[in-house]
N, C-alpha and C. Protein backbone atom coordinates (compact mmCIF):
# COMPACT_ATOMS: atom_id res chain seq x y z
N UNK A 1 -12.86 20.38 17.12
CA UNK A 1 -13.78 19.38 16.60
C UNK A 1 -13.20 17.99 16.86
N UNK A 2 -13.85 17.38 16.96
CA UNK A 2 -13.48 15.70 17.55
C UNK A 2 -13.88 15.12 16.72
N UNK A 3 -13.28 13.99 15.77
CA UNK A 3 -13.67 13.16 14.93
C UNK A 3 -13.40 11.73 15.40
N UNK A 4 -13.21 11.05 16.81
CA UNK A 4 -12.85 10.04 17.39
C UNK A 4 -14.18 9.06 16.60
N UNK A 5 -15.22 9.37 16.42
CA UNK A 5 -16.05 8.41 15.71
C UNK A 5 -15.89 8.01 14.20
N UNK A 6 -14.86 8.88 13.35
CA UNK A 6 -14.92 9.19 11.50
C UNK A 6 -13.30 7.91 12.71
N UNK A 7 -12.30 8.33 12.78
CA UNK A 7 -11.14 7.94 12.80
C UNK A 7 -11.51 6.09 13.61
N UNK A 8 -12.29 5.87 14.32
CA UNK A 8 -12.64 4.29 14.56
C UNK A 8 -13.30 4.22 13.50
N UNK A 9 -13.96 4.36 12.85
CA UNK A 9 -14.75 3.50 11.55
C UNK A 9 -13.78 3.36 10.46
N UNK A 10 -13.16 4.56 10.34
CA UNK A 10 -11.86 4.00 9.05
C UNK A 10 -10.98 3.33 9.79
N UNK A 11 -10.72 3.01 11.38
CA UNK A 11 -9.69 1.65 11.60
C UNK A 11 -10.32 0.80 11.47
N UNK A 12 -11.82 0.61 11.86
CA UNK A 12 -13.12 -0.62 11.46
C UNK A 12 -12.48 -1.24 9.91
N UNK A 13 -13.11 -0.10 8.99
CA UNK A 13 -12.78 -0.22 7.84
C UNK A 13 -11.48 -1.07 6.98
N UNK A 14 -10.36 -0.54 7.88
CA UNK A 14 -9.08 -1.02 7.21
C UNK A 14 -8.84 -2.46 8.02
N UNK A 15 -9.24 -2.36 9.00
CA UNK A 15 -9.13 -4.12 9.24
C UNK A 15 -9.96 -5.12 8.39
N UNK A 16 -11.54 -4.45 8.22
CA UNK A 16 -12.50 -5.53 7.10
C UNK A 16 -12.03 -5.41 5.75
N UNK A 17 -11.28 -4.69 5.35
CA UNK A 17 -10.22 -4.50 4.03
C UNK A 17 -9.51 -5.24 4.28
N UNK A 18 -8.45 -5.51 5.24
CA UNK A 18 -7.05 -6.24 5.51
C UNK A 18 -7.79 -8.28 5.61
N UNK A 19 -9.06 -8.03 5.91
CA UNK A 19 -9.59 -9.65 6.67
C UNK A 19 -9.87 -9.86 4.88
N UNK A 20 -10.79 -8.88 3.87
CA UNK A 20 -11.37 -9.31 2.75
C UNK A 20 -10.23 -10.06 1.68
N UNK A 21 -8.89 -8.99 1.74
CA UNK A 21 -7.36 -8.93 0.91
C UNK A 21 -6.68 -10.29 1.31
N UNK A 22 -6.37 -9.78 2.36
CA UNK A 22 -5.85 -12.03 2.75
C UNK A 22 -6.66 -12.70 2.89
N UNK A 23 -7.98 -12.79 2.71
CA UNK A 23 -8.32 -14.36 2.38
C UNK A 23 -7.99 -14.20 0.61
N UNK A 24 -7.71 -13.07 -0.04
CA UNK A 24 -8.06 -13.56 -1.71
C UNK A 24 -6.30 -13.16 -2.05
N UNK A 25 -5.88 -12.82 -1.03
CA UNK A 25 -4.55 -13.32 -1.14
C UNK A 25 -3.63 -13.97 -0.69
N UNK A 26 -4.07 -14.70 0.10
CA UNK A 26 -3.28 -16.05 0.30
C UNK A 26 -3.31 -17.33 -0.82
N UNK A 27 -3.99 -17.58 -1.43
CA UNK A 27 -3.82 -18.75 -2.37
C UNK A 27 -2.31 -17.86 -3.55
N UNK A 28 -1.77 -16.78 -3.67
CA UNK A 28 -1.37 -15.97 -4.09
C UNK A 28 0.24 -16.56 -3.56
N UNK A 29 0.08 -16.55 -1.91
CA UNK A 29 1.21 -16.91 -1.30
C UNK A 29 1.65 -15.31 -0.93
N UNK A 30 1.19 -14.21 -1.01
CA UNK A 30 1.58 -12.86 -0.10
C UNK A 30 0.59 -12.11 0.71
N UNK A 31 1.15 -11.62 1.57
CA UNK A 31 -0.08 -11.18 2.24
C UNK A 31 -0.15 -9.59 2.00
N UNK A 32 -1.28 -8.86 2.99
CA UNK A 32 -1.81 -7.39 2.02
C UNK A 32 -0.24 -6.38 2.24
N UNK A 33 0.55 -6.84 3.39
CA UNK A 33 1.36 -5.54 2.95
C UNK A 33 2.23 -5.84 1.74
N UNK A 34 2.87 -7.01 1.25
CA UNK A 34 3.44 -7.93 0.56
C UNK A 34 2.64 -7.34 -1.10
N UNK A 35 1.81 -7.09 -1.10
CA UNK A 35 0.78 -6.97 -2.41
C UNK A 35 0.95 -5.65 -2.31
N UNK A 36 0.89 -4.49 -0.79
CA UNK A 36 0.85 -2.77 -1.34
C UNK A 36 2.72 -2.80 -1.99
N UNK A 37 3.28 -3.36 -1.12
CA UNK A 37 4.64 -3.45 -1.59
C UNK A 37 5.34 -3.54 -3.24
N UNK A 38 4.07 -4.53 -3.65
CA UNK A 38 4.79 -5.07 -5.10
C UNK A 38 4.08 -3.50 -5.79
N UNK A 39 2.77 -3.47 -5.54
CA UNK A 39 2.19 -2.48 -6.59
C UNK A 39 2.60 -0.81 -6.24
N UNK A 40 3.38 -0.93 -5.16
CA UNK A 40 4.28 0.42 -4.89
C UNK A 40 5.47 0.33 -6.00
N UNK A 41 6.09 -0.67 -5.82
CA UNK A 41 7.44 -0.64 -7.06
C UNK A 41 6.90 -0.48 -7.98
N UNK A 42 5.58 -1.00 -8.48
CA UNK A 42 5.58 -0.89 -10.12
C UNK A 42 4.97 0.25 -10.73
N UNK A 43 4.51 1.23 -9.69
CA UNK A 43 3.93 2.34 -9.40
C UNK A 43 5.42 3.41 -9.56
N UNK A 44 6.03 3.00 -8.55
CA UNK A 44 7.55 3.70 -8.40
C UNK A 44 8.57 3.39 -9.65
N UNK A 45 8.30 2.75 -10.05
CA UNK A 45 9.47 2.63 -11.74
C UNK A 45 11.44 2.09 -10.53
N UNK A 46 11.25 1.44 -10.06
CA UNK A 46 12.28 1.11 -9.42
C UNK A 46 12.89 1.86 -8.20
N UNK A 47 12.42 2.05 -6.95
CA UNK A 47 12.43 2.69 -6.59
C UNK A 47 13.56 2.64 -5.09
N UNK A 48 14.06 2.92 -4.40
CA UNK A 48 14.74 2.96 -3.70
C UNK A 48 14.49 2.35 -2.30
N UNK A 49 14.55 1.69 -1.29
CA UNK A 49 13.92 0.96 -0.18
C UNK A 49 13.19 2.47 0.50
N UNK A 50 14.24 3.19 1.18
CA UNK A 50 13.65 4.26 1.64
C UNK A 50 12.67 5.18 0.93
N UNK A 51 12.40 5.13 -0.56
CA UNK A 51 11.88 5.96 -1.27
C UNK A 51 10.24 5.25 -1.12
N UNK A 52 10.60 4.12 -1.25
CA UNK A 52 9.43 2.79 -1.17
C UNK A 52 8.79 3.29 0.19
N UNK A 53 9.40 3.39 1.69
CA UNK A 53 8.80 3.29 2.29
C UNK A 53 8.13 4.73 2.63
N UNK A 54 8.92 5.68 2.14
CA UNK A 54 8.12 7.17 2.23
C UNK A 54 7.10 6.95 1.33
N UNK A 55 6.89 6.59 0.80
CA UNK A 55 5.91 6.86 -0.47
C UNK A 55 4.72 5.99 -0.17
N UNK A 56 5.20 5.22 0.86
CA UNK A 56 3.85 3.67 1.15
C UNK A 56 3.51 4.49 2.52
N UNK A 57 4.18 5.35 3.29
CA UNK A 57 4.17 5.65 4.58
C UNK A 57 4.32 4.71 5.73
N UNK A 58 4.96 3.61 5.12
CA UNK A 58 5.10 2.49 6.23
C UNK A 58 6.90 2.59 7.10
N UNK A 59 6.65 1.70 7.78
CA UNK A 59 7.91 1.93 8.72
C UNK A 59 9.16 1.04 7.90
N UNK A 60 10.46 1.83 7.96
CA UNK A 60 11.39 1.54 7.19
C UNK A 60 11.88 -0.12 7.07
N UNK A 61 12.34 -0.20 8.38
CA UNK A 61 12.41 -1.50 8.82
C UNK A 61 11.39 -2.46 8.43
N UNK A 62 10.41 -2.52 8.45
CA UNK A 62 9.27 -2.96 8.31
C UNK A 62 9.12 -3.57 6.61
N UNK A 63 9.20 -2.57 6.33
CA UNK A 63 9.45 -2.78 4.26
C UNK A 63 10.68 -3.52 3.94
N UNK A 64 11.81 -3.76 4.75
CA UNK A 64 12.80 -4.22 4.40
C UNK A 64 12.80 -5.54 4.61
N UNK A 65 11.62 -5.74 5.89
CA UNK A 65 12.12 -7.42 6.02
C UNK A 65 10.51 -8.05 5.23
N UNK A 66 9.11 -7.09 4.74
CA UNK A 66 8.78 -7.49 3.83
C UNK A 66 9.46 -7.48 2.38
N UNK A 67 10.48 -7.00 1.65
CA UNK A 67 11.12 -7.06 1.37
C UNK A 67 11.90 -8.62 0.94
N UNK A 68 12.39 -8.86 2.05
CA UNK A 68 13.55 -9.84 2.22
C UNK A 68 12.52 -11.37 1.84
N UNK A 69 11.18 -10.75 2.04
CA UNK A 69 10.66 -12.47 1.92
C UNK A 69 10.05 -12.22 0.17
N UNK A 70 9.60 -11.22 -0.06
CA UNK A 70 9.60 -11.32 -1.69
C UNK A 70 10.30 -11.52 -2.52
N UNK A 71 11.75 -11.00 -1.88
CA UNK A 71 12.89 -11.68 -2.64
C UNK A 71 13.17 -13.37 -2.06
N UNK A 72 12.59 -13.67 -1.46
CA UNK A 72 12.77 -14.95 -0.89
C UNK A 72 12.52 -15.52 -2.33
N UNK A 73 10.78 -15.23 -2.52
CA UNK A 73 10.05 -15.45 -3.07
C UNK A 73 10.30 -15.76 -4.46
N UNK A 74 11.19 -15.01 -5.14
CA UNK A 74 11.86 -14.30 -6.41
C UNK A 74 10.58 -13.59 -7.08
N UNK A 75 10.09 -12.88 -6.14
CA UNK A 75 8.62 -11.67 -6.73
C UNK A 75 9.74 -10.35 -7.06
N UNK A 76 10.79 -10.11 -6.80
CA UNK A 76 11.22 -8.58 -6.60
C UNK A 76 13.11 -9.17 -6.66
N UNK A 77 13.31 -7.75 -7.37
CA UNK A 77 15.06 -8.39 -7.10
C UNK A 77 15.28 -6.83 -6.27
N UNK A 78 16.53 -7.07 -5.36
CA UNK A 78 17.45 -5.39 -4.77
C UNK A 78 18.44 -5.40 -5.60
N UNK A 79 18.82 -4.22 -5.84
CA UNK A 79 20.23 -4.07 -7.00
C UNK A 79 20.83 -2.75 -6.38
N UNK A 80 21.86 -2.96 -6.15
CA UNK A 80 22.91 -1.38 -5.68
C UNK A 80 22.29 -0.61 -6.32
N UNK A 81 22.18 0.59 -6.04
CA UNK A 81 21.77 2.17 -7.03
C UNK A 81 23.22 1.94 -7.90
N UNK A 82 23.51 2.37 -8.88
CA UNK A 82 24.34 2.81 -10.05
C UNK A 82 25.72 3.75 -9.29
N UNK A 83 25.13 4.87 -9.03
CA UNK A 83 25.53 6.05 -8.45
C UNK A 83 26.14 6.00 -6.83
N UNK A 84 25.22 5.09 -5.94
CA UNK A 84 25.54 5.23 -4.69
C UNK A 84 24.76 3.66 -4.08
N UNK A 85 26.16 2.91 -4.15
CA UNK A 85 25.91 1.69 -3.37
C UNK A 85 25.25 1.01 -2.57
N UNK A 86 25.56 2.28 -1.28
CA UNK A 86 24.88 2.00 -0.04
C UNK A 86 23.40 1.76 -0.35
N UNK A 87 22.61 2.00 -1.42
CA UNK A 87 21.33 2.28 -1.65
C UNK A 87 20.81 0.74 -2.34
N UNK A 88 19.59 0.56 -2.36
CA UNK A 88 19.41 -0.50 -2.59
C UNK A 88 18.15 -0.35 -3.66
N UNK A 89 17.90 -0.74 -4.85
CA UNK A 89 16.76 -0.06 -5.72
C UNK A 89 15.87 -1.51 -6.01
N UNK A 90 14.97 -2.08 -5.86
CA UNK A 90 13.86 -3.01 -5.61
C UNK A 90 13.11 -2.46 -7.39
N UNK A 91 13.09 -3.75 -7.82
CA UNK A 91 12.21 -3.90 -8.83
C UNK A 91 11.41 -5.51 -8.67
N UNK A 92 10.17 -5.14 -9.77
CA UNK A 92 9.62 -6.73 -9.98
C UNK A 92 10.37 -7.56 -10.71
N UNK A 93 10.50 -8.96 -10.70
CA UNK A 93 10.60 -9.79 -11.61
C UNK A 93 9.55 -10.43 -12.06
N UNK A 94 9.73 -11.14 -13.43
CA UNK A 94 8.48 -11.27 -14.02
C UNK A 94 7.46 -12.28 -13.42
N UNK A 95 7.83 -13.07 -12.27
CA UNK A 95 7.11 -13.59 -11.38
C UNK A 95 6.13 -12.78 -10.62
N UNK A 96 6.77 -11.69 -10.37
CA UNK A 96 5.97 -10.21 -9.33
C UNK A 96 5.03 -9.96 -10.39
N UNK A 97 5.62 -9.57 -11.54
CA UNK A 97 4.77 -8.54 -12.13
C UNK A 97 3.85 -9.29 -12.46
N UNK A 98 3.62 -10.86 -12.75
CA UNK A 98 2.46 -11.67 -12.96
C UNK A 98 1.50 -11.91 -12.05
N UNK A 99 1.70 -11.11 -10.80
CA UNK A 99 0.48 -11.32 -9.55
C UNK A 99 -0.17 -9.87 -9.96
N UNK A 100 0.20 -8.54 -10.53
CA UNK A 100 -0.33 -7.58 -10.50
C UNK A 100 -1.98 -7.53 -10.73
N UNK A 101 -2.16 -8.36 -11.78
CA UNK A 101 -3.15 -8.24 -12.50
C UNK A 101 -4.59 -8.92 -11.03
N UNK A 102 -4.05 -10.11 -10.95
CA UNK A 102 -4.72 -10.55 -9.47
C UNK A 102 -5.11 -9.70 -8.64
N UNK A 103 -3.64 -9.20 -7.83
CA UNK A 103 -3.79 -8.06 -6.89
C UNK A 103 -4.36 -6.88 -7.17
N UNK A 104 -4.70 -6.16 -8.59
CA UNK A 104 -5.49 -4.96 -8.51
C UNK A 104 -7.04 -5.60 -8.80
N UNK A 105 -7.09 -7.08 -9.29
CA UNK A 105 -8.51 -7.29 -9.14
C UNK A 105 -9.20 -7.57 -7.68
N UNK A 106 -8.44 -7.39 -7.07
CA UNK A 106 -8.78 -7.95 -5.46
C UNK A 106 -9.25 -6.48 -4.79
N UNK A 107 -8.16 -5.72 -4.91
CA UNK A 107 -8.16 -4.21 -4.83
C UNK A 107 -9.23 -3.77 -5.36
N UNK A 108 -10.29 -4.08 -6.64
CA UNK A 108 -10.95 -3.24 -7.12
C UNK A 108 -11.92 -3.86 -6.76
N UNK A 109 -12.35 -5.55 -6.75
CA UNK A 109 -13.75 -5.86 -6.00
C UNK A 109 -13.98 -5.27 -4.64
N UNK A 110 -13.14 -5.24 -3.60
CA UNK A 110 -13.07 -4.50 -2.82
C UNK A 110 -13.95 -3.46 -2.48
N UNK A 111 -13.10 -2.39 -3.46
CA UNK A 111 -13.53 -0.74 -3.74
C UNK A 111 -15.13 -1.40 -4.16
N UNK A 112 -15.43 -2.24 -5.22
CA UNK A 112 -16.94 -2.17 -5.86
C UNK A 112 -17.69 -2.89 -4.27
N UNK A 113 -17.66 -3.63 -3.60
CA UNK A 113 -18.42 -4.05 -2.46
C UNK A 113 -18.51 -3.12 -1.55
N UNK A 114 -17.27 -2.26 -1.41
CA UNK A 114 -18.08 -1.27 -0.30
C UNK A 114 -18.75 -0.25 -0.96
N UNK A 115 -18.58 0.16 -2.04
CA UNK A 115 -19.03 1.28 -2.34
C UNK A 115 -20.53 1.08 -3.16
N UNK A 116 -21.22 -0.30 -2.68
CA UNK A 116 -22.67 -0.88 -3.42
C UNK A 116 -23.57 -0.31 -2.63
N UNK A 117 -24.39 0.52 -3.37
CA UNK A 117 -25.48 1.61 -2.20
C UNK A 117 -25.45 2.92 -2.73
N UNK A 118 -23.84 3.52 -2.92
CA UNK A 118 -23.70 4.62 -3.19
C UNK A 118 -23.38 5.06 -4.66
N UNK A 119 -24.21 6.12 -4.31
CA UNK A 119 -24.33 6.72 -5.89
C UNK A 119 -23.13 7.27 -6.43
N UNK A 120 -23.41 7.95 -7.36
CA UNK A 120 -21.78 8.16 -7.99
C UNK A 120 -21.35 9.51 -7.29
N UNK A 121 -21.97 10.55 -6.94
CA UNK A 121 -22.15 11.74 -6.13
C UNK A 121 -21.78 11.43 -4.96
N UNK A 122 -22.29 10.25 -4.09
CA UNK A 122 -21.85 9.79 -3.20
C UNK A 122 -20.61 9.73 -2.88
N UNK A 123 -19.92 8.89 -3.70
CA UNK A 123 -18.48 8.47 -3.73
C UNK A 123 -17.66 9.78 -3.88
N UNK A 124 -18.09 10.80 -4.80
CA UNK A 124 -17.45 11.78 -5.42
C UNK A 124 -17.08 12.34 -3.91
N UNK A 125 -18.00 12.37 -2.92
CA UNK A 125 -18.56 13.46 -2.04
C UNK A 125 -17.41 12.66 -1.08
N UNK A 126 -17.56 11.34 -0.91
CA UNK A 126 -16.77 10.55 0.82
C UNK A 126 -15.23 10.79 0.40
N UNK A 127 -15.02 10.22 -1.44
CA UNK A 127 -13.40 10.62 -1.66
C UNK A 127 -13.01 12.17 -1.24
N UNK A 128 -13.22 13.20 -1.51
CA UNK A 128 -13.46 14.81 -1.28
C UNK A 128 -13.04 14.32 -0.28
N UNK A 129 -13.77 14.30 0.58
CA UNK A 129 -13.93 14.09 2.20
C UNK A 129 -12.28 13.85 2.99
N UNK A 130 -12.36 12.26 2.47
CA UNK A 130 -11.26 11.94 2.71
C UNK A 130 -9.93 12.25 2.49
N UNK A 131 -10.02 12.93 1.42
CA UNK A 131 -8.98 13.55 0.27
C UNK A 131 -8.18 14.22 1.87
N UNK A 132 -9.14 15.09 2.29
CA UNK A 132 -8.74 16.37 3.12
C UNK A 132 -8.05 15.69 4.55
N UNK A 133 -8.84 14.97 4.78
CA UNK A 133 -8.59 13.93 6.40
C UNK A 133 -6.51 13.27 5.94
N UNK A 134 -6.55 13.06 4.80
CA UNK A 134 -5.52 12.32 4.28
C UNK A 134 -4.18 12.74 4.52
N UNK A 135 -4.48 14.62 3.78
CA UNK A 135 -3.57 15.35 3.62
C UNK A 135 -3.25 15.76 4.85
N UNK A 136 -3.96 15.57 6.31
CA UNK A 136 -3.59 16.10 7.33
C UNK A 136 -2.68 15.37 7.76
N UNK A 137 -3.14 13.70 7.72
CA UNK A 137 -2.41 12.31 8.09
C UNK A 137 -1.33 12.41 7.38
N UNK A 138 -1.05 12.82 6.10
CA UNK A 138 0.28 12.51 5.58
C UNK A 138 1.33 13.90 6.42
N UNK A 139 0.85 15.33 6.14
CA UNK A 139 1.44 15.75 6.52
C UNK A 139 2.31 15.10 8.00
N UNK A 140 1.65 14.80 9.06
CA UNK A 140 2.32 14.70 10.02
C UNK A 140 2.93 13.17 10.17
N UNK A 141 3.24 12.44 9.20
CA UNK A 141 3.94 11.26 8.96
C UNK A 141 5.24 11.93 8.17
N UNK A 142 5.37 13.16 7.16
CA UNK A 142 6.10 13.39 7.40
C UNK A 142 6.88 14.03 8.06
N UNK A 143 6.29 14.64 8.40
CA UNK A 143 6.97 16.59 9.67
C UNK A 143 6.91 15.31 11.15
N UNK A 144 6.30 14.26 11.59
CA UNK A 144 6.01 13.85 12.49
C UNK A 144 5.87 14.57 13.41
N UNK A 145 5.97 14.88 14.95
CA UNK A 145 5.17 15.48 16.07
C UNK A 145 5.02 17.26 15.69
N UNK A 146 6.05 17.69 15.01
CA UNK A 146 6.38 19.04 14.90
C UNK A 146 4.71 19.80 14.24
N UNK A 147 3.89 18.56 13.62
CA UNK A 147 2.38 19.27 13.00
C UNK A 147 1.74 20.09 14.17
């Protein structure tokens, strides 16, 4: 089965998500990965860089030097792990945690604009949907080519 038409409309999708998120987060001063970033830590209860980026599915490197500008920022502090140094454990500071409230309202007008049309069955029915498409995508982000 070929889904090359479902897989371009959700990249459609996540770019008119990514264009809607930075315009209502830039007066903010972060941009959308900068915002999944903060509400991953506070989601994660302090969580580890690498733990952060398995869990966001983003590229390691990638989280680290978004990262480096939130702490620029003083949105987020790194602190050695306790146990094992080498590790680096990312929390909010109370600067971060004061954009949350912003950033999940941005996140949720969002969700309410696209989803204006559809009934509640509707939604029930496309999440389902996607639920399944998801679990395939995650699997092979983690197993990578071996799926």
């Amino acid at each position: 089965m070929r889904l090359s038409r479902l897989t371009g409309e959700i990249k459609y999708l996540t770019r008119c998500m990514n264009r809607y998120k930075s315009e209502r987060l830039q007066p903010l001063g972060i941009n959308v990965r900068q915002a999944e970033l903060l509400l991953g830590v506070r989601r994660l209860q302090e969580p580890s860089q690498d733990d952060l980026a398995d869990a966001l599915m983003m590229n390691k490197s990638s989280v680290a030097r978004h990262l480096a500008v939130l702490e620029e920022k003083a949105l987020i502090r790194r602190t050695p792990d306790a146990k094992d140094r080498r590790v680096l454990r990312v929390g909010l500071t109370e600067v971060g945690e004061a954009l949350l409230p912003a950033i999940r309202a941005i996140n949720t007008a969002w969700s309410d604009y696209i989803a204006q049309g559809l009934s509640e069955q509707e939604l029930k029915q496309a999440e389902a949907l996607l639920d399944v498409v998801l679990k395939r995508a995650q699997a092979y982000w983690k197993e990578g080519e071996q799926t």
